[in-house]
Protein backbone atom coordinates (compact mmCIF):
# COMPACT_ATOMS: atom_id res chain seq x y z
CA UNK A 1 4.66 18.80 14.01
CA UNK A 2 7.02 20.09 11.38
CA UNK A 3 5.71 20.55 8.04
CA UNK A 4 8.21 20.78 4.73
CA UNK A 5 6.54 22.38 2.07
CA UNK A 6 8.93 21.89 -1.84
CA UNK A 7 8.15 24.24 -4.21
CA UNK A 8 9.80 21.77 -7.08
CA UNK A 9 10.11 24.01 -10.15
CA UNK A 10 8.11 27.72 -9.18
CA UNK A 11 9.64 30.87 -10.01
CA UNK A 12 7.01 32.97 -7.84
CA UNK A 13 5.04 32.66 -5.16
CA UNK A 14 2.94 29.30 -4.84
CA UNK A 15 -0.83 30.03 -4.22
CA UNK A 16 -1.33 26.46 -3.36
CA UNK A 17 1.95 26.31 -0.80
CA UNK A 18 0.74 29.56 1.02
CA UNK A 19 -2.87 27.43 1.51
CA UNK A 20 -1.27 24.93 3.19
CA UNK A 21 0.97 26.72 5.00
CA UNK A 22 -1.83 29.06 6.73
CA UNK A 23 -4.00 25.99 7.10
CA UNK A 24 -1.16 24.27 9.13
CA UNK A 25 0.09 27.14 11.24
CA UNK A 26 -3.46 27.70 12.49
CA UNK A 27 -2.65 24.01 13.91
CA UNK A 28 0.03 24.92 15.75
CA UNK A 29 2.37 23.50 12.88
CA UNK A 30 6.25 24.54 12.28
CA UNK A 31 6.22 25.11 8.73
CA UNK A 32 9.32 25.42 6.36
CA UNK A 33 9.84 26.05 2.61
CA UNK A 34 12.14 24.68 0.29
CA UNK A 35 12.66 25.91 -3.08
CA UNK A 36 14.48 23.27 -5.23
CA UNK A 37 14.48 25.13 -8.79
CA UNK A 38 14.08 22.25 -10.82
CA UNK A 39 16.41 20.01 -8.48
CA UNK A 40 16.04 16.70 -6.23
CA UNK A 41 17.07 16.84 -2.54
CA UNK A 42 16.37 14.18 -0.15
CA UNK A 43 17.66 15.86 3.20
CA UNK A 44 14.01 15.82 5.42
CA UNK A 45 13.20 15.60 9.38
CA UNK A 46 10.02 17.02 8.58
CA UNK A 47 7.04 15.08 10.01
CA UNK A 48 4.80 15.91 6.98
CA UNK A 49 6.27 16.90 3.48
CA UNK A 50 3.97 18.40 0.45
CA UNK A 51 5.61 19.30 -2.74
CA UNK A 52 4.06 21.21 -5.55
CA UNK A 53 5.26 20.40 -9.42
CA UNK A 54 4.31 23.28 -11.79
CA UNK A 55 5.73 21.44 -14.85
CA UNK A 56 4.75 18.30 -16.64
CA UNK A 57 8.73 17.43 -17.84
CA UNK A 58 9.55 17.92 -13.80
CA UNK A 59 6.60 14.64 -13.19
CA UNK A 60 9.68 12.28 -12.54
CA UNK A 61 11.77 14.27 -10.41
CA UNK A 62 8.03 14.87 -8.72
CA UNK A 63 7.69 10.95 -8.54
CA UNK A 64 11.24 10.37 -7.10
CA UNK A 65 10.67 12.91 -4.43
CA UNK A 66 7.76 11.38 -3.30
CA UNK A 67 9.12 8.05 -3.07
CA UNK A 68 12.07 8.85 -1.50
CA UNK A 69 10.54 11.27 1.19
CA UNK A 70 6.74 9.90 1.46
CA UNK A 71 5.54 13.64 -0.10
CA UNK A 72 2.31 14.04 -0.84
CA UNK A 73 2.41 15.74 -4.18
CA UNK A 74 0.13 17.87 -6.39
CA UNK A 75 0.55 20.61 -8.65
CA UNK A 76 -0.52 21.26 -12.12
CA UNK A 77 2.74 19.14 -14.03
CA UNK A 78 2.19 16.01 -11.32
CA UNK A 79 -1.95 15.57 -11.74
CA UNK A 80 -3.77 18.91 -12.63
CA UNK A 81 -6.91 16.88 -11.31
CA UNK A 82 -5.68 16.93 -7.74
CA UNK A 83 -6.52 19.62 -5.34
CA UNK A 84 -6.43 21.01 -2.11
CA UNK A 85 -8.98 20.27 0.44
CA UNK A 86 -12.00 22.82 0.75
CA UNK A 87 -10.70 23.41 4.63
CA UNK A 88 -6.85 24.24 2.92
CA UNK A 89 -8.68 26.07 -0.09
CA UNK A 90 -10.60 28.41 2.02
CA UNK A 91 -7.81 29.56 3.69
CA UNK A 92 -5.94 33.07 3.62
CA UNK A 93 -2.31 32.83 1.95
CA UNK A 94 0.49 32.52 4.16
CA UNK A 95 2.35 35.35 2.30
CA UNK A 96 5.10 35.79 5.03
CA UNK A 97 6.23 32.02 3.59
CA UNK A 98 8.15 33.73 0.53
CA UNK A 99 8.66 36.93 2.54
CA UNK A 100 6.60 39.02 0.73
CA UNK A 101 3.46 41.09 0.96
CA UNK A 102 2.22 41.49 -2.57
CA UNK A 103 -1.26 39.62 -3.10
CA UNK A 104 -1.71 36.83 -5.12
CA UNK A 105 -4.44 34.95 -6.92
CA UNK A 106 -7.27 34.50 -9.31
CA UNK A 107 -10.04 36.60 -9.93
CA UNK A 108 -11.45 33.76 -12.86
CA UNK A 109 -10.25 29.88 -13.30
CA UNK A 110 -10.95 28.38 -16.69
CA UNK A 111 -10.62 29.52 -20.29
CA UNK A 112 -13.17 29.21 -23.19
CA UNK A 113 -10.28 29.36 -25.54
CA UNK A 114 -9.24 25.42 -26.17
CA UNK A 115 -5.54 26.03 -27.36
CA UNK A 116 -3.71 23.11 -28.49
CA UNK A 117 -0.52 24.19 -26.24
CA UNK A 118 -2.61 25.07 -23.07
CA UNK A 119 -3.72 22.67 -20.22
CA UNK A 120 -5.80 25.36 -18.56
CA UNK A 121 -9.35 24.31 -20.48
CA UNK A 122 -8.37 21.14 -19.20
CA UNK A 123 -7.74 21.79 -15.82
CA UNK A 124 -10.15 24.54 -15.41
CA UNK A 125 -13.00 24.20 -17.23
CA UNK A 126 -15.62 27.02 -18.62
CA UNK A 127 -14.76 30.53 -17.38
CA UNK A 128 -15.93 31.57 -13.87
CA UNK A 129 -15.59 34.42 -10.74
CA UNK A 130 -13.94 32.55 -7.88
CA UNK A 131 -13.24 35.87 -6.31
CA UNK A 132 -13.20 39.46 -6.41
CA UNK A 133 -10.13 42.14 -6.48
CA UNK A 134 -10.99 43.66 -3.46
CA UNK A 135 -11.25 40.47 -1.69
CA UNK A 136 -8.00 38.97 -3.34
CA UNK A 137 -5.81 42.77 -2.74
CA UNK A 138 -7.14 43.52 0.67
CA UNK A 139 -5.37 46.36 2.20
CA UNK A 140 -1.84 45.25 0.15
CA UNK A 141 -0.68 47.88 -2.40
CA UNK A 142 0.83 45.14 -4.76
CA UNK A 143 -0.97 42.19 -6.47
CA UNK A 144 -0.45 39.92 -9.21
CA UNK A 145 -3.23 37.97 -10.71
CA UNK A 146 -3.21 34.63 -12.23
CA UNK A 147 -6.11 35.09 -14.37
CA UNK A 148 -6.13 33.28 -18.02
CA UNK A 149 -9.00 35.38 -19.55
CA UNK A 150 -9.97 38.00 -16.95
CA UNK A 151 -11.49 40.70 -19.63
CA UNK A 152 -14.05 37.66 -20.56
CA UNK A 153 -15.91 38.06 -17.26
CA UNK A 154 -19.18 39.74 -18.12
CA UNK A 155 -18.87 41.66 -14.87
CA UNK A 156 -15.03 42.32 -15.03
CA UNK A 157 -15.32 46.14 -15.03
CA UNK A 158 -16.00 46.08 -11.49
CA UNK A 159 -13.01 44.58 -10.61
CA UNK A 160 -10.79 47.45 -12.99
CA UNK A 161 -13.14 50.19 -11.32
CA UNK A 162 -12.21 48.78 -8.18
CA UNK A 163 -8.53 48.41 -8.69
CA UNK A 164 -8.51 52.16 -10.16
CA UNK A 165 -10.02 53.62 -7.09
CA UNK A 166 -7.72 51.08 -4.96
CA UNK A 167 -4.78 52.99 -6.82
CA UNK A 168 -3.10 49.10 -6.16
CA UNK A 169 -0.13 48.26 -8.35
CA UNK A 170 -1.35 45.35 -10.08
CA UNK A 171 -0.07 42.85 -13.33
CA UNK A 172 -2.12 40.11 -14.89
CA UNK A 173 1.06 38.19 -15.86
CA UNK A 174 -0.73 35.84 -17.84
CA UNK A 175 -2.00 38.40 -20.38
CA UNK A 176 -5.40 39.83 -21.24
CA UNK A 177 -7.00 38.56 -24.00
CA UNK A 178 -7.27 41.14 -26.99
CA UNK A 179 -10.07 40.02 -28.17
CA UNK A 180 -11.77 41.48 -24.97
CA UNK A 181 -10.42 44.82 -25.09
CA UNK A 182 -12.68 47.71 -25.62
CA UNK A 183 -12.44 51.38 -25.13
CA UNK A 184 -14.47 51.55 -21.87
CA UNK A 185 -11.39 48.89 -20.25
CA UNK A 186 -8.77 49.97 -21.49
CA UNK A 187 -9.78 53.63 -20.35
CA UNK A 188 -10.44 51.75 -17.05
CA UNK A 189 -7.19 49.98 -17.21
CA UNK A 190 -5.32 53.80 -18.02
CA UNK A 191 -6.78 55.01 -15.16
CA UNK A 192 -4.74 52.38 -12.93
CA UNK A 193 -1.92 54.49 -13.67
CA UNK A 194 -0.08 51.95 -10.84
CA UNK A 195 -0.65 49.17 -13.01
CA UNK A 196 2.36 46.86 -15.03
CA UNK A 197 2.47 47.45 -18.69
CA UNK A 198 -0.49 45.52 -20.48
CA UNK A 199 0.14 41.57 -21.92
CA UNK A 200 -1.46 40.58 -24.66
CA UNK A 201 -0.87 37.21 -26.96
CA UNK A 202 -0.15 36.45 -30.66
CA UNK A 203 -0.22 32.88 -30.60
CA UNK A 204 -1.42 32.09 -34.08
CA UNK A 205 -1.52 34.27 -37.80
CA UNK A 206 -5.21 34.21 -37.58
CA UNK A 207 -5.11 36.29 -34.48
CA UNK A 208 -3.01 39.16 -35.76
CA UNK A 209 -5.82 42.01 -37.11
CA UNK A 210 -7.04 41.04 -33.59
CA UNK A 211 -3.91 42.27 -32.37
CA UNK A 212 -3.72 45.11 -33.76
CA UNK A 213 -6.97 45.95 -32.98
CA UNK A 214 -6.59 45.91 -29.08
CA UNK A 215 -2.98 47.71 -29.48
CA UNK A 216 -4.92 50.49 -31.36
CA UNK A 217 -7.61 50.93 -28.33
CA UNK A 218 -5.02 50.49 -25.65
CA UNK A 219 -2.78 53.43 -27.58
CA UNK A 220 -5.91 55.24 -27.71
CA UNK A 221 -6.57 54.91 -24.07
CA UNK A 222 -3.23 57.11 -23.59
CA UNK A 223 -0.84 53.87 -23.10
CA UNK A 224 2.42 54.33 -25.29
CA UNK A 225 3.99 51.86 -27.16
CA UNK A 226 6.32 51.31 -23.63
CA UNK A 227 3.35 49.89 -21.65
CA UNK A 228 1.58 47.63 -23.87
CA UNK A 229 3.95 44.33 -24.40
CA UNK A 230 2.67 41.05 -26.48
CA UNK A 231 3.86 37.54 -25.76
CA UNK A 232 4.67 35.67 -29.30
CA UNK A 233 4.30 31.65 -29.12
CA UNK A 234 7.88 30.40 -31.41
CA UNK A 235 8.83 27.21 -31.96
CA UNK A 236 4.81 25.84 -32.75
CA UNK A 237 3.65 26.76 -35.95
CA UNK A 238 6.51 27.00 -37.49
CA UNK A 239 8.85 29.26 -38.42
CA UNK A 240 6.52 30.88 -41.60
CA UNK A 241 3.82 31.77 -38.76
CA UNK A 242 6.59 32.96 -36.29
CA UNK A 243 8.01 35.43 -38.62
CA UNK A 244 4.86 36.67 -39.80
CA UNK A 245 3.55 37.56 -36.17
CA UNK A 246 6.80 38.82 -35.02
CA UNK A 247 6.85 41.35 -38.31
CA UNK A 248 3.59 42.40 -37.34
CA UNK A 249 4.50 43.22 -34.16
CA UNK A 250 6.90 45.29 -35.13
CA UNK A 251 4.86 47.15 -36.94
CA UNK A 252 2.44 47.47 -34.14
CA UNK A 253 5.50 49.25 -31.87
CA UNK A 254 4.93 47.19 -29.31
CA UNK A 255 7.29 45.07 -27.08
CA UNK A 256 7.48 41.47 -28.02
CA UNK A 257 8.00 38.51 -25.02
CA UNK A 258 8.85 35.13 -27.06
CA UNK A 259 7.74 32.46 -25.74
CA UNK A 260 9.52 29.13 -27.06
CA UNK A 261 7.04 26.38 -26.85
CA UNK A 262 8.26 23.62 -24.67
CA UNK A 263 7.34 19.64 -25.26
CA UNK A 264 5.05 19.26 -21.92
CA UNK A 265 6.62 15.83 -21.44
CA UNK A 266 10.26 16.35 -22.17
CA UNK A 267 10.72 20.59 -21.55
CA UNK A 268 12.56 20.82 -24.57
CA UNK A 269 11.75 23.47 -27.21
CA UNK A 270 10.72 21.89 -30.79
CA UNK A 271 11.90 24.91 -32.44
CA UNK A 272 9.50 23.74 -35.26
CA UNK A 273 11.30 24.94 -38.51
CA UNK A 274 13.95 27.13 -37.24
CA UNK A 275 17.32 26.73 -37.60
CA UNK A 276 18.69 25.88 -34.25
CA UNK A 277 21.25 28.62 -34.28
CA UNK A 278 19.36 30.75 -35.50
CA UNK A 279 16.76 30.10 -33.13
CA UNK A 280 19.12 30.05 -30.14
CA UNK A 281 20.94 33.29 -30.83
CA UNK A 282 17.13 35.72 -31.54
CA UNK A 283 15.08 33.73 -29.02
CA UNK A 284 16.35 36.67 -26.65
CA UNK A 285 16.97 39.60 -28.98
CA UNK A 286 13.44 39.39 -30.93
CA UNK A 287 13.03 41.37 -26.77
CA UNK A 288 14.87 44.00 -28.21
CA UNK A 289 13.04 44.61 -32.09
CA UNK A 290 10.86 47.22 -31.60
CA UNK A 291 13.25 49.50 -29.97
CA UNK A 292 16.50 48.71 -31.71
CA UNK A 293 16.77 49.63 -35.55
CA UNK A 294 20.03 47.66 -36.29
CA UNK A 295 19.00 44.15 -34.34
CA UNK A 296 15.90 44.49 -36.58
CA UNK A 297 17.89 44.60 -39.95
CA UNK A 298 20.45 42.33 -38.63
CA UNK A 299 17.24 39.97 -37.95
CA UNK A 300 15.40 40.84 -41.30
CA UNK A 301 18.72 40.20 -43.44
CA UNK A 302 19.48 36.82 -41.99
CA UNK A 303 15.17 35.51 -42.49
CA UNK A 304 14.70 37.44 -45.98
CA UNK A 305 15.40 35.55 -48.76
């Protein structure tokens, strides 16, 4: 049989995709990807068709697709309550289906943080080990992990002594959560001298002195202000809480990600007390603040009243 697997609206590699794509190889199945970036196509000979939607405002385009092609969807932005079977869940990743060779998965699912923006408490429950490092890296030299609050584990350590030994190149591209950070992990996490910079989050005022406190142990550790970089939620709390986290940032001399809230059912970014412009033309330069002197006055002088 041929099996057409569309990857809706990913911009990596789909955990879920590579599941079913092992499971139906070891069939005897042809199996072929399609990434569709966010757009509808209806050309399909494909005996069975899956497609995975990441993102809620994508649901319709999700719905269409299945319609007009018989897909059987899932993904997080279609029904975060559906899943794989345990027989497609169990499998090993297909990795040779993007046509790479980096690992990929989760060491925890689930959160104990319930944030207001965030569908992972939702999806995921409580915080638990659904694998281990070793088992998720293997013999690969590259992994990402898809972690939400790794450093929570009470037996994460393991996993960074692990990875350190491993000398893997690794990223938790979700973030670590600062709260977690002590000196005996980040001294861990120096040690994985293979590792991407650290991500942490700055999500709400309350959480700065946090913050600050998990860039001092990290700098500490030996990581310079060039590996530790902090996402910064715009466009929720307004543009009062904004500025006030992205200041403190920049004291911190640390690289800043923004991150523009989006509307989970429409995409589109509130921009909660910004001027649109304004909004529009630093969404991409606030990248730039802690390194350049003169986008950081230009920034200060147009927000100072």
């Amino acid at each position: 049989m041929k099996v057409l697997l569309l990857d809706l609206d990913g911009k990596m590699e789909n955990l879920a995709l590579m599941r079913l794509s092992a499971y139906h190889k070891s069939l005897g199945d042809e199996v072929f990807l399609h990434r569709l970036q966010g757009k509808v196509s209806l050309a399909s000979e494909a005996d069975i068709t899956y497609l995975s939607c990441l993102f809620s405002w994508n649901k319709s385009k999700a719905i269409f697709l299945r319609r007009k092609l018989g897909a059987a969807v899932g993904g997080t932005g279609y029904d975060y309550r559906l899943k794989n079977s345990q027989a497609v869940e169990e499998m090993e990743p297909d990795y040779s289906l993007y046509g790479g060779d980096r690992a990929v998965g989760f060491i925890s699912r689930g959160c104990e943080n319930r944030c207001p923006w965030c569908v992972v408490w939702r999806k995921e429950g409580v915080l638990h080990r659904v694998a281990t490092a070793a088992s998720i890296v293997g013999d690969r030299k590259e992994a990402v992990f898809l972690d939400n609050n790794f450093l929570a584990l009470p037996d994460h350590l393991s996993d960074l002594e692990w990875l350190a030994s491993s000398r893997t190149s690794f990223d938790f591209n979700q973030g670590l959560d600062a709260a977690f950070v002590t000196p005996e992990n980040a001294a861990l996490l120096k040690q994985c001298r293979r590792s991407a910079r650290i991500r942490l989050a700055l999500d709400s005022v309350d959480r700065i002195p946090v913050v600050e406190k998990a860039v001092r142990t990290l700098k500490d550790a030996g990581f310079s202000r060039w590996g530790i970089s902090v996402y910064v939620l715009i466009g929720f709390a307004g543009l009062k809480s904004d500025l006030q986290r992205l200041f403190a940032c920049r004291e911190m001399g640390v690289d800043v990600f923004p991150m523009g809230f989006r509307d989970l059912r429409t995409g589109n970014e509130p921009m909660r007390g910004w001027n649109p412009r304004l909004y529009r033309k630093y969404k991409h330069w606030i990248t730039r603040l802690p390194q350049s002197t003169e986008t950081w006055a230009e920034f200060e002088r147009e927000f100072t009243p």
